[in-house]
Every structure is written in C-alpha cells, then in structure tokens.
C-alpha atoms as a PDB file:
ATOM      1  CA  UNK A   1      27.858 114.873  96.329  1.00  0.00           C
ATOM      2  CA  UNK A   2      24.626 114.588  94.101  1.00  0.00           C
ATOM      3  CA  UNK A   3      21.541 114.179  95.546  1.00  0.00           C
ATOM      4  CA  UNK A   4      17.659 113.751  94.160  1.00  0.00           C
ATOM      5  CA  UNK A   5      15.770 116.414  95.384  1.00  0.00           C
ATOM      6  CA  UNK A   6      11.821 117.591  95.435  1.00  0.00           C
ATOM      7  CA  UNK A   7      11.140 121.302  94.872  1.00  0.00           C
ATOM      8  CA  UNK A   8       7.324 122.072  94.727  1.00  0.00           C
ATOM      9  CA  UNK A   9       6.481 118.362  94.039  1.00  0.00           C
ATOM     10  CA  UNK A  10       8.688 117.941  91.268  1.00  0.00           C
ATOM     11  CA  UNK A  11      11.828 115.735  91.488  1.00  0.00           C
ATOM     12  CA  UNK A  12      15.441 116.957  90.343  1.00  0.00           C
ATOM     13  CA  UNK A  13      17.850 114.403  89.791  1.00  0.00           C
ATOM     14  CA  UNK A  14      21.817 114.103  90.384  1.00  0.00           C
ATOM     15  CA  UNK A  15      21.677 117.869  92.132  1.00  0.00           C
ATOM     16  CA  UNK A  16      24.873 118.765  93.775  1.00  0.00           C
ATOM     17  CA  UNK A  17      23.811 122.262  94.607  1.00  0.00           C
ATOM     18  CA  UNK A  18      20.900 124.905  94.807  1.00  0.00           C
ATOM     19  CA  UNK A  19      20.961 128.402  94.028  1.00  0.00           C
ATOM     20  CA  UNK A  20      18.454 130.307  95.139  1.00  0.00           C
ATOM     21  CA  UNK A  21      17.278 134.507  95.315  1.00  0.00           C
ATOM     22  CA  UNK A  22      17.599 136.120  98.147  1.00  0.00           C
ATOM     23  CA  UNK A  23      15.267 138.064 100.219  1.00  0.00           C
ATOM     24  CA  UNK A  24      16.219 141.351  99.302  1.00  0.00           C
ATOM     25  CA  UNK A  25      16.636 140.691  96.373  1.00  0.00           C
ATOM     26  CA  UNK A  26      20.703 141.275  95.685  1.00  0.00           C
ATOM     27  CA  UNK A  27      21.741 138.000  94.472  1.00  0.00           C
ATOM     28  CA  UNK A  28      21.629 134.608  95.096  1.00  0.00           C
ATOM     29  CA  UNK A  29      22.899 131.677  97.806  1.00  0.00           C
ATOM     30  CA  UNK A  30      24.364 128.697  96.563  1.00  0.00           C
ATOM     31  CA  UNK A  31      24.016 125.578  99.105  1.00  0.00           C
ATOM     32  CA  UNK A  32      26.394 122.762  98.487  1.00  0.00           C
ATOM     33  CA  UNK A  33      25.808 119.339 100.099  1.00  0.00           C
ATOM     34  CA  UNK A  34      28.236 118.453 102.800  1.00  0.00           C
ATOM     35  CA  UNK A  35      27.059 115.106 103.649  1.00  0.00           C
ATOM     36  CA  UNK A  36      30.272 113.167 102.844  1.00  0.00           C
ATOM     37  CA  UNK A  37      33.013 116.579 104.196  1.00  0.00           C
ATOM     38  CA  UNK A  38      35.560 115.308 106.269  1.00  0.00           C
ATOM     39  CA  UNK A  39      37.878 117.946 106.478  1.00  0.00           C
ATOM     40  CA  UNK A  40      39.412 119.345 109.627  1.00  0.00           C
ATOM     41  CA  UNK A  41      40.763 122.376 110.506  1.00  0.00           C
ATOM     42  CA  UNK A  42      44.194 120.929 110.502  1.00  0.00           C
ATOM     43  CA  UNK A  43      43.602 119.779 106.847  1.00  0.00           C
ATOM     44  CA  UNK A  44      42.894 123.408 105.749  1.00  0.00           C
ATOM     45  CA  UNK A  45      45.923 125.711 105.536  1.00  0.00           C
ATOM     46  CA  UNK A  46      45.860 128.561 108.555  1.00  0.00           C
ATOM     47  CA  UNK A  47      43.780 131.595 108.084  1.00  0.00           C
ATOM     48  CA  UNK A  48      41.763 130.138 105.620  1.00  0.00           C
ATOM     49  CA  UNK A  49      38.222 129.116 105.561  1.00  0.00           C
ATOM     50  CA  UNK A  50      35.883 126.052 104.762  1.00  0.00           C
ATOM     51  CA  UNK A  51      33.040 124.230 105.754  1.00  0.00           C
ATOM     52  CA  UNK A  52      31.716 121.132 107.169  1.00  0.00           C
ATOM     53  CA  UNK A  53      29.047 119.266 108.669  1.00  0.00           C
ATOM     54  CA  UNK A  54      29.306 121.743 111.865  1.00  0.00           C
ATOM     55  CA  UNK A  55      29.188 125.003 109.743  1.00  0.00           C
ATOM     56  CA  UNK A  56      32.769 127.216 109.085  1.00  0.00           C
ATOM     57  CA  UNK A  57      35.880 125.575 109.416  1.00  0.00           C
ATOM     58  CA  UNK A  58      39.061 127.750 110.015  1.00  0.00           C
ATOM     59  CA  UNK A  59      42.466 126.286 108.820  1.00  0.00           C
ATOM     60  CA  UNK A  60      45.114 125.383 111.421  1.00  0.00           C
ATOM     61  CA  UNK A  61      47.861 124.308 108.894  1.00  0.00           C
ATOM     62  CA  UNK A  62      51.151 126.044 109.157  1.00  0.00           C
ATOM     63  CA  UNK A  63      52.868 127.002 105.897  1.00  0.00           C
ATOM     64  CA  UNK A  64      56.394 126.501 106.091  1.00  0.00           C
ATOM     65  CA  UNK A  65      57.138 127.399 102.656  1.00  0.00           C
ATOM     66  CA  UNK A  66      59.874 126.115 100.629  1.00  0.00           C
ATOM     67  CA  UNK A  67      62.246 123.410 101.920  1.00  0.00           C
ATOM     68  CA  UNK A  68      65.944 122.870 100.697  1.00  0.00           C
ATOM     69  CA  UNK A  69      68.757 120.518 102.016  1.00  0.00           C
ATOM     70  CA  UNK A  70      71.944 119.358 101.614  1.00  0.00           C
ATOM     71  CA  UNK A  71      73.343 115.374 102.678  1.00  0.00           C
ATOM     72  CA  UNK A  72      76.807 115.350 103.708  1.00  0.00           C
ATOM     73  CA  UNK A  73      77.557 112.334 105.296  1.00  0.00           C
ATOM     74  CA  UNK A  74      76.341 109.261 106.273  1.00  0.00           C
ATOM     75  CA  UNK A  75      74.442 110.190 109.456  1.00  0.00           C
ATOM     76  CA  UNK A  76      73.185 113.357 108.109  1.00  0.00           C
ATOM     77  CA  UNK A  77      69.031 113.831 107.771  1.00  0.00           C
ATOM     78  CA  UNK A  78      66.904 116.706 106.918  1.00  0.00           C
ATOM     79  CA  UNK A  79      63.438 116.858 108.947  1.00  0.00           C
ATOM     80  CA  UNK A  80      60.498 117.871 107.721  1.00  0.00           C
ATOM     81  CA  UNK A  81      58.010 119.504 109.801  1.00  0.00           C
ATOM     82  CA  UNK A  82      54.342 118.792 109.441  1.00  0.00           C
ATOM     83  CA  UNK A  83      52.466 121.352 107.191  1.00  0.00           C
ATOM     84  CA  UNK A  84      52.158 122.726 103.789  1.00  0.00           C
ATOM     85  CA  UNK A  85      54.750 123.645 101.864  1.00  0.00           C
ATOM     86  CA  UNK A  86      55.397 124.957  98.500  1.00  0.00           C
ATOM     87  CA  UNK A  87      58.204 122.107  97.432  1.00  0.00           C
ATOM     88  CA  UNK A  88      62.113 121.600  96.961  1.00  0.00           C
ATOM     89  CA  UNK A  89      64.491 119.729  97.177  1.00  0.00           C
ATOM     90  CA  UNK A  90      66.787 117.858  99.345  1.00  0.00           C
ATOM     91  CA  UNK A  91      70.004 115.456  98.115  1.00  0.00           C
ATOM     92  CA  UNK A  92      73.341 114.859  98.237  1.00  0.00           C
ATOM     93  CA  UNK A  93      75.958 117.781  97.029  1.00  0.00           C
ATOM     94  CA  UNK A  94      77.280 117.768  93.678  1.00  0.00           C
ATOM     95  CA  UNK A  95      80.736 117.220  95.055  1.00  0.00           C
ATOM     96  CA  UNK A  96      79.582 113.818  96.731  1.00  0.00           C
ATOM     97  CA  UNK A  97      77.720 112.647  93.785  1.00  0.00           C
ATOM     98  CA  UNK A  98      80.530 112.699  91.718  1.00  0.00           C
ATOM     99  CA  UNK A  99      82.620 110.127  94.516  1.00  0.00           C
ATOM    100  CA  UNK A 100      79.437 107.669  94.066  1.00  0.00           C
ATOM    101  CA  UNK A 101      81.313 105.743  90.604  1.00  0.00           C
ATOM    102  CA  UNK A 102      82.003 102.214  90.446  1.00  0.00           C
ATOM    103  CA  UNK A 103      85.818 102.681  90.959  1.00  0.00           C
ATOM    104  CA  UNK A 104      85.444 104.158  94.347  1.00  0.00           C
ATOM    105  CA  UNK A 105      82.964 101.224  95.597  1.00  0.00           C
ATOM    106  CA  UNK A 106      84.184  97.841  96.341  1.00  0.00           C
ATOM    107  CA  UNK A 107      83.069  94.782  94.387  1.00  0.00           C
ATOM    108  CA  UNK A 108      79.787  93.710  94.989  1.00  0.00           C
ATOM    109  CA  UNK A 109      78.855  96.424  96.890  1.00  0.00           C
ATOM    110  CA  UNK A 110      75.459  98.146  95.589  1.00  0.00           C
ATOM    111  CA  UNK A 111      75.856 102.109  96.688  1.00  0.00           C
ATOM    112  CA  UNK A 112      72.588 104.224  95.585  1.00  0.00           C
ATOM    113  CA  UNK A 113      72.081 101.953  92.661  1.00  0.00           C
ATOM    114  CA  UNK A 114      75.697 102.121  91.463  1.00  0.00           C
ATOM    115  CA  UNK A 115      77.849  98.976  91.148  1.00  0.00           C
ATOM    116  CA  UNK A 116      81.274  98.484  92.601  1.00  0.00           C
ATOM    117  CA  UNK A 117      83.529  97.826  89.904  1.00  0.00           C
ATOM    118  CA  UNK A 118      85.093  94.282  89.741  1.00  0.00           C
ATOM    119  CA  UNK A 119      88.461  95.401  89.766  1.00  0.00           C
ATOM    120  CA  UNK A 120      88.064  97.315  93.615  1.00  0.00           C
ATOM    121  CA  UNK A 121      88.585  94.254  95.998  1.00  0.00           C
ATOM    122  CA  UNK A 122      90.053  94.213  99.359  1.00  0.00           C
ATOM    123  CA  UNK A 123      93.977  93.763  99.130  1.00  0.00           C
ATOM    124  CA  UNK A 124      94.133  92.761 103.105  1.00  0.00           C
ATOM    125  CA  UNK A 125      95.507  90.279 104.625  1.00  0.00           C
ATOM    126  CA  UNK A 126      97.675  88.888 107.507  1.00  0.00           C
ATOM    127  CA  UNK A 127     100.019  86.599 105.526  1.00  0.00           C
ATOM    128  CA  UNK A 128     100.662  89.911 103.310  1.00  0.00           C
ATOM    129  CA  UNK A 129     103.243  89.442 100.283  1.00  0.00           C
ATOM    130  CA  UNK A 130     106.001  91.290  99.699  1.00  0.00           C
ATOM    131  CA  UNK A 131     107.996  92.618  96.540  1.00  0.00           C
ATOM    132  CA  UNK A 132     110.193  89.352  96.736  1.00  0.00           C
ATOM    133  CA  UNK A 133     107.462  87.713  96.576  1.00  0.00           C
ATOM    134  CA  UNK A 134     106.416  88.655  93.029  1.00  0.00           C
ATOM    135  CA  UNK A 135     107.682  88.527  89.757  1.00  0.00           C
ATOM    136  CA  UNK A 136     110.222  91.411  88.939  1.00  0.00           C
ATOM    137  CA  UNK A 137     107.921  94.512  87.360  1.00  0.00           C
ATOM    138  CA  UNK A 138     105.083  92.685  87.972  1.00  0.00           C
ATOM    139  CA  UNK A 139     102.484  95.000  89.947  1.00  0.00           C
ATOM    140  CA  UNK A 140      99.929  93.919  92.620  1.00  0.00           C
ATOM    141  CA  UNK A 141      97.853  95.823  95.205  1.00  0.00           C
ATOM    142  CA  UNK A 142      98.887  94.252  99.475  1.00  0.00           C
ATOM    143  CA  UNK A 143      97.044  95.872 101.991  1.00  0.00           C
ATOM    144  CA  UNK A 144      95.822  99.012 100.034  1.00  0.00           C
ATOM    145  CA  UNK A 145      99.386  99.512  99.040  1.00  0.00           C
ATOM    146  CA  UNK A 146     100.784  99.133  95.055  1.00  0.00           C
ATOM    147  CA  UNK A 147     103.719  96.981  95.120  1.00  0.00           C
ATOM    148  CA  UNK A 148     106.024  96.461  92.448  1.00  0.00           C
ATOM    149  CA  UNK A 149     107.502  92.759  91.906  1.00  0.00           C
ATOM    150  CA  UNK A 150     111.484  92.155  92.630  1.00  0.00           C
ATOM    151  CA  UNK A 151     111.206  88.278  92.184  1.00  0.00           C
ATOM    152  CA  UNK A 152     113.219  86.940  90.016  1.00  0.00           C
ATOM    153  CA  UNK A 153     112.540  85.056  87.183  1.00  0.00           C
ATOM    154  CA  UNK A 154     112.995  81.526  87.377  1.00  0.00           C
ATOM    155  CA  UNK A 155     115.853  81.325  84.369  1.00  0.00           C
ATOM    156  CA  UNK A 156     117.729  83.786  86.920  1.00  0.00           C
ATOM    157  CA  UNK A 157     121.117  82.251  87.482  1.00  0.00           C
ATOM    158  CA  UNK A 158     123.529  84.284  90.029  1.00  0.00           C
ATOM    159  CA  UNK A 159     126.889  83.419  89.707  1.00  0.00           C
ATOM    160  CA  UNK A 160     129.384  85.016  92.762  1.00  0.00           C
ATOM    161  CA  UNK A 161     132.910  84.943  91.414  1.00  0.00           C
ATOM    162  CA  UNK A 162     135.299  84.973  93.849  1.00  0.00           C
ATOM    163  CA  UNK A 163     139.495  85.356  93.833  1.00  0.00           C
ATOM    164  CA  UNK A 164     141.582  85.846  97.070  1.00  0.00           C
ATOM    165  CA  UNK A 165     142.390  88.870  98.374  1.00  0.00           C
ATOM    166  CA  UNK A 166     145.130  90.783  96.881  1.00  0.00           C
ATOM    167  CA  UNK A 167     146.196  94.051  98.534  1.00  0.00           C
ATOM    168  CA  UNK A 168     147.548  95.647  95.509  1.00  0.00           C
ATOM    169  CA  UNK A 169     144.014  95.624  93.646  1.00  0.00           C
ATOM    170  CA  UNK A 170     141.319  98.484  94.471  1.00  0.00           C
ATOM    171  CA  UNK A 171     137.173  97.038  95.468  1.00  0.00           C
ATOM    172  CA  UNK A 172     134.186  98.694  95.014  1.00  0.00           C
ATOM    173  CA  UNK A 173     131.490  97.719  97.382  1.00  0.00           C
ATOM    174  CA  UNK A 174     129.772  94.695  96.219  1.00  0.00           C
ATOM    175  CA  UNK A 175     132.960  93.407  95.181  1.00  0.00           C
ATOM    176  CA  UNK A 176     133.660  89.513  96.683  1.00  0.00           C
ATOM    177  CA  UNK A 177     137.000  87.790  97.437  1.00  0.00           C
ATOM    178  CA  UNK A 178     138.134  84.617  99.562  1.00  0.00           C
ATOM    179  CA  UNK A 179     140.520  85.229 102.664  1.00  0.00           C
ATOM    180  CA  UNK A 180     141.102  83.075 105.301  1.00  0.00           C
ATOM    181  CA  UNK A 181     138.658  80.503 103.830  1.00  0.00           C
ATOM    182  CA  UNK A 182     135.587  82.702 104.174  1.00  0.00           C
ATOM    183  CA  UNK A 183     133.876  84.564 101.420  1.00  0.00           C
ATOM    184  CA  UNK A 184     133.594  88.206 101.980  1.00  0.00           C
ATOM    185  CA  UNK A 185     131.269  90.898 100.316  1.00  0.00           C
ATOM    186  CA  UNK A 186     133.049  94.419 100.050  1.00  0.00           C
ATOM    187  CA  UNK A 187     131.426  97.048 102.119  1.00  0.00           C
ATOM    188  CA  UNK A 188     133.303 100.087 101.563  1.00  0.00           C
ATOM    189  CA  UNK A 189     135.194 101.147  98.935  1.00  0.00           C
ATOM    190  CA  UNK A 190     138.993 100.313  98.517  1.00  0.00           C
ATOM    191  CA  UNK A 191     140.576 103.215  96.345  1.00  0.00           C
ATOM    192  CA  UNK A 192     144.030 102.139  97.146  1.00  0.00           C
ATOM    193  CA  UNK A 193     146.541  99.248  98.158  1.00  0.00           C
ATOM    194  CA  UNK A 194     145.899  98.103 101.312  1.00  0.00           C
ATOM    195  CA  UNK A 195     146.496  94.494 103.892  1.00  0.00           C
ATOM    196  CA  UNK A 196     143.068  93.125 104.544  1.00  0.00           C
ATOM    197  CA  UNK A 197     141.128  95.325 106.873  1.00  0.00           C
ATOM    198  CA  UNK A 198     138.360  93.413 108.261  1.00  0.00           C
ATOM    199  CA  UNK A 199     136.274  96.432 108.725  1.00  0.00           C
ATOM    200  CA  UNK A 200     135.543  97.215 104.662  1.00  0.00           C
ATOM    201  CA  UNK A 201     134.188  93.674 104.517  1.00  0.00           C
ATOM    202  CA  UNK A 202     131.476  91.245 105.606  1.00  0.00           C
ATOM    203  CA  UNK A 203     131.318  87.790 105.917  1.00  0.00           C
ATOM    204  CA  UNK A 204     128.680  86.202 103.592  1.00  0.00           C
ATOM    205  CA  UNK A 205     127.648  83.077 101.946  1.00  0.00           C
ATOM    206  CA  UNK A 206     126.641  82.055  98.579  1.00  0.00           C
ATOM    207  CA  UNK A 207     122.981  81.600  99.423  1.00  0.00           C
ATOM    208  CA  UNK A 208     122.633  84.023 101.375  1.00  0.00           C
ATOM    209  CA  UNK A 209     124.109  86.650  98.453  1.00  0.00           C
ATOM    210  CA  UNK A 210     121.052  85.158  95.991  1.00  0.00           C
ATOM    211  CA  UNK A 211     117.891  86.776  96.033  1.00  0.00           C
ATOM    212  CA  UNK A 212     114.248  84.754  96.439  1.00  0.00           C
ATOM    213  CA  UNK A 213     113.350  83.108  93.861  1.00  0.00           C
ATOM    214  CA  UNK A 214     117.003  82.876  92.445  1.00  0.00           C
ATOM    215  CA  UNK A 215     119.153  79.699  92.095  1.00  0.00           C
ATOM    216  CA  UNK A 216     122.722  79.950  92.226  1.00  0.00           C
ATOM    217  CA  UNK A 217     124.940  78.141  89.849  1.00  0.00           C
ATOM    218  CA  UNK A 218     126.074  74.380  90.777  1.00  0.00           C
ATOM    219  CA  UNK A 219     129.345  73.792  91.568  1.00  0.00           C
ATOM    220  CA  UNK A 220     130.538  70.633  89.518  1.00  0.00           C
ATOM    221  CA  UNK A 221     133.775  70.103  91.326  1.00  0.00           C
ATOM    222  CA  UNK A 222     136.798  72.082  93.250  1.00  0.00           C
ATOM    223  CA  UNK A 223     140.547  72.108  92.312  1.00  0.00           C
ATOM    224  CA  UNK A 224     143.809  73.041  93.037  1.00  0.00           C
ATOM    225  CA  UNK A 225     145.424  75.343  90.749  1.00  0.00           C
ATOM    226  CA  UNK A 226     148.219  72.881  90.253  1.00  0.00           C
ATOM    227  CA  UNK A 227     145.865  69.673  89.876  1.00  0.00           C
ATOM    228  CA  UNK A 228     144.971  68.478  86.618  1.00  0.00           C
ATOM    229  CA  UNK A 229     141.099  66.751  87.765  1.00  0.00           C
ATOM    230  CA  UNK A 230     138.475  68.277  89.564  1.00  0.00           C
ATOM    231  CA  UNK A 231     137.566  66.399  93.366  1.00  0.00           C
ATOM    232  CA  UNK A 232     133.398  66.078  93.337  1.00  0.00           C
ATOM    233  CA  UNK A 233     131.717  65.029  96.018  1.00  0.00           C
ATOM    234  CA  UNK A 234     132.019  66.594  99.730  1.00  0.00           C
ATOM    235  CA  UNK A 235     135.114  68.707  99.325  1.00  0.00           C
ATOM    236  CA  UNK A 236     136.769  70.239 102.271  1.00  0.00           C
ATOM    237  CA  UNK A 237     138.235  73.554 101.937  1.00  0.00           C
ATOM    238  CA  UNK A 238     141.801  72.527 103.368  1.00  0.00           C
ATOM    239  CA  UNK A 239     145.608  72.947 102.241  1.00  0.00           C
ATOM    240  CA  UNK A 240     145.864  69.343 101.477  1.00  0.00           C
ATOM    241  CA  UNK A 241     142.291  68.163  99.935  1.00  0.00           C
ATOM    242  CA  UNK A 242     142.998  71.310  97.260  1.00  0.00           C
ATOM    243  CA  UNK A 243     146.464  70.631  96.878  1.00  0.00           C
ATOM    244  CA  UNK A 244     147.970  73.629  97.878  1.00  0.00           C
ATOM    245  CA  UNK A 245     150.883  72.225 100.153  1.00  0.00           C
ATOM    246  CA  UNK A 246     151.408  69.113  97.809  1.00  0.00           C
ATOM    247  CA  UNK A 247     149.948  67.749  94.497  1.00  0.00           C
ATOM    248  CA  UNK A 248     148.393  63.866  94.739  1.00  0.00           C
ATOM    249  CA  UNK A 249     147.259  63.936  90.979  1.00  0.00           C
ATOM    250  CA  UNK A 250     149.372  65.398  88.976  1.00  0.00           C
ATOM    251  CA  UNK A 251     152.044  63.766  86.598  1.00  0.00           C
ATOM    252  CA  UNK A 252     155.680  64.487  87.603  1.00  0.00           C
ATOM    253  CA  UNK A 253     155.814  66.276  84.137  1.00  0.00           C
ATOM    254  CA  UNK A 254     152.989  68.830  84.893  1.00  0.00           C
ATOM    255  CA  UNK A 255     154.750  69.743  87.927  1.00  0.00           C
ATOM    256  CA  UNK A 256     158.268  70.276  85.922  1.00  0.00           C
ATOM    257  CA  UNK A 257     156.679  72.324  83.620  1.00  0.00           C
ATOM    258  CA  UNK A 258     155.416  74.333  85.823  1.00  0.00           C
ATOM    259  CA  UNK A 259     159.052  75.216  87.308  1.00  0.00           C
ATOM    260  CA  UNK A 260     160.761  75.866  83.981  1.00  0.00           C
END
C-alpha cells in the first residue's frame, strides 16, 4: 500500500517500500507497509512464511495435491477437503456420458442440459391395449412392451362354410361341419374314415370363430335343399321349417324331377 513519507524533511510521495543500508554494511533491508495485511496463517500454505501486522506468519494450509473423481450413480459425491491443491478433475465416466442422449430420456425431461426426445413417452397404463386391439402390422409401444397389431381391417369379411359331417371325408384341424344341429370346429386331425367322434371336435359359434374387429358375412335367408325360395326372417333350425321331412314350397314338378 503506498504511503507519503518524510525522510530528512523532504516528502516522498506514493512510497510502497524503503530500502535502506545496513549497519555493517552488507546490503540492504527492504520494509514493505503492512497496514492493510490480512492474511492468516491458515491462508498461507504449511511450512511457508509471511508477514503481518504481528511480525512472521507461518502457513497452516495443508496441500492435498491433485484431486481426481469419478460419478457413478445418482447418489455418488466426491468431497473435497479444505486446503490447497494443485487441480483436477472430477465427472461422470465416459461410459455414462454416452447413456445421457435424448433417446434414453423421457419427453420433457431436461437431464444435464440434454433434452428428452419427443418420441420417449411413457407407454403405461391400466386399461392397457392389446394386439387385437390394433390394426394388423400396425406397431405401438403398451407398457414398455412393442406390440404388433392383429386387428383386422374393417373390409375383413369371415365367411365359415359349413357342410354336415360325412365320415368318409378326411379334416384337418380348423376344418368346420354341422352335426346334430351344432357347428363344430375340427380339433384334431382326421386322416381317415371315421363315425363322428366327439372328441376331434369342439362346439363353436359363428361369432365366436370371428376375430375383433371382424364382421362375419350376413345370412340373407336359409333353405332346404329341396325348396325352391329361401325362408328370411327368424328361422328355426328344425326338420320341418327347412324342409327336410316334407317340402311346403315346392311345385309337384320340382319334386318329380328330382325322383327321375
């Protein structure tokens, strides 16, 4: 700090220091002003020296060096302890840097400056869909899983064609047929003549053979094979109302030409 000083009545201006011969004549002392030294000995790094307004001050600093770290998790911290050190560095590993990309952070989600990308969003919830629930080949993300549509399309017509039973004829599973007034759905495959064996079959119904989303083809009307008109309306599957044990529409000369 500069200071105006007097030496044999004459006035120095802006001095910060005075060097002056010493008594034996080896050299010189340089005195410094310390007015404004605030320094303690725990600002001065250990085993070295300064001074202060109460003479030498000796440093009490420790020197811990050079300091290095690694984060690895969330939790994780480094401490510093108090007292000089030389520098370096502390961060996250390479390896966890390179997860910290918009496609691994949600939408809206701000991680270490980086963005979530718009297309990361969360896929839960309780009322989850299903792959009936979308479009064939279409693909969505439910509950962190990818799910590929089975849905059909809404021009999907399923037609189940259906003849009775004949035990000289071979099935494949899938296969339908009529017996005993019920529709059945083959379950095992038939490789040779055989009476109807309840246990290679299942008992199904239309709707219930039409996936979601599907619409099964309207029937228009039900006939005997002997009849010449189709009944509409509420049919019932019976002998008479198809005209299996006798014929109610049919012209006496339909019926003849059927027996010649």
């Amino acid at each position: 700090m500069s200071k105006n000083i007097v030496i044999h009545s004459l006035v120095y201006n802006g001095i910060d220091s005075v060097e002056l011969p010493l008594s034996d004549q080896t050299g010189t002392a340089v005195f410094h002003d310390i007015s404004d030294a605030t320094a303690t000995q725990n600002d001065i790094l250990e085993t070295k020296t300064a001074y202060g307004l109460n003479g030498e001050i000796v440093g009490a600093m420790p020197n811990i060096g050079s300091l290095d770290g690694t984060i690895t998790s969330v939790s994780d911290s480094r401490d510093i302890p108090a007292g000089y050190t030389t520098g370096g560095r502390v961060g996250l590993s390479v390896s966890d840097q390179a997860k910290i990309v918009p496609t691994n952070i949600r939408s809206g989600v701000n991680i270490l400056g980086v963005d979530g990308s718009s297309y990361v969003v969360n896929t839960y919830s309780e009322d989850a869909a299903s792959a009936q629930d979308i479009s064939r080949n279409k693909v969505a993300f439910v509950n962190g899983s990818r799910v590929v549509g089975q849905m059909p399309d809404n021009d999907d017509i399923y037609t189940i064609i259906a003849d009775a039973y004949d035990d000289t004829q071979t099935y494949s599973v899938g296969d339908y047929c009529i017996y005993d007034y019920e529709l059945y759905k083959c379950i095992q495959d038939i490789s040779s003549s055989e009476t109807f064996d309840p246990t290679h079959w299942e008992v199904v119904t239309v709707m219930s053979e039409v996936p979601s989303g599907g619409t099964a083809s309207a029937v228009t009307g039900i006939k005997g094979d002997e009849e010449l008109t189709y009944r509409t309306g509420d049919v019932n599957l019976t002998r008479d109302n198809i005209g299996v044990s006798r014929i109610t529409n049919s012209d006496i000369e339909a019926v003849m030409s059927n027996l010649t």
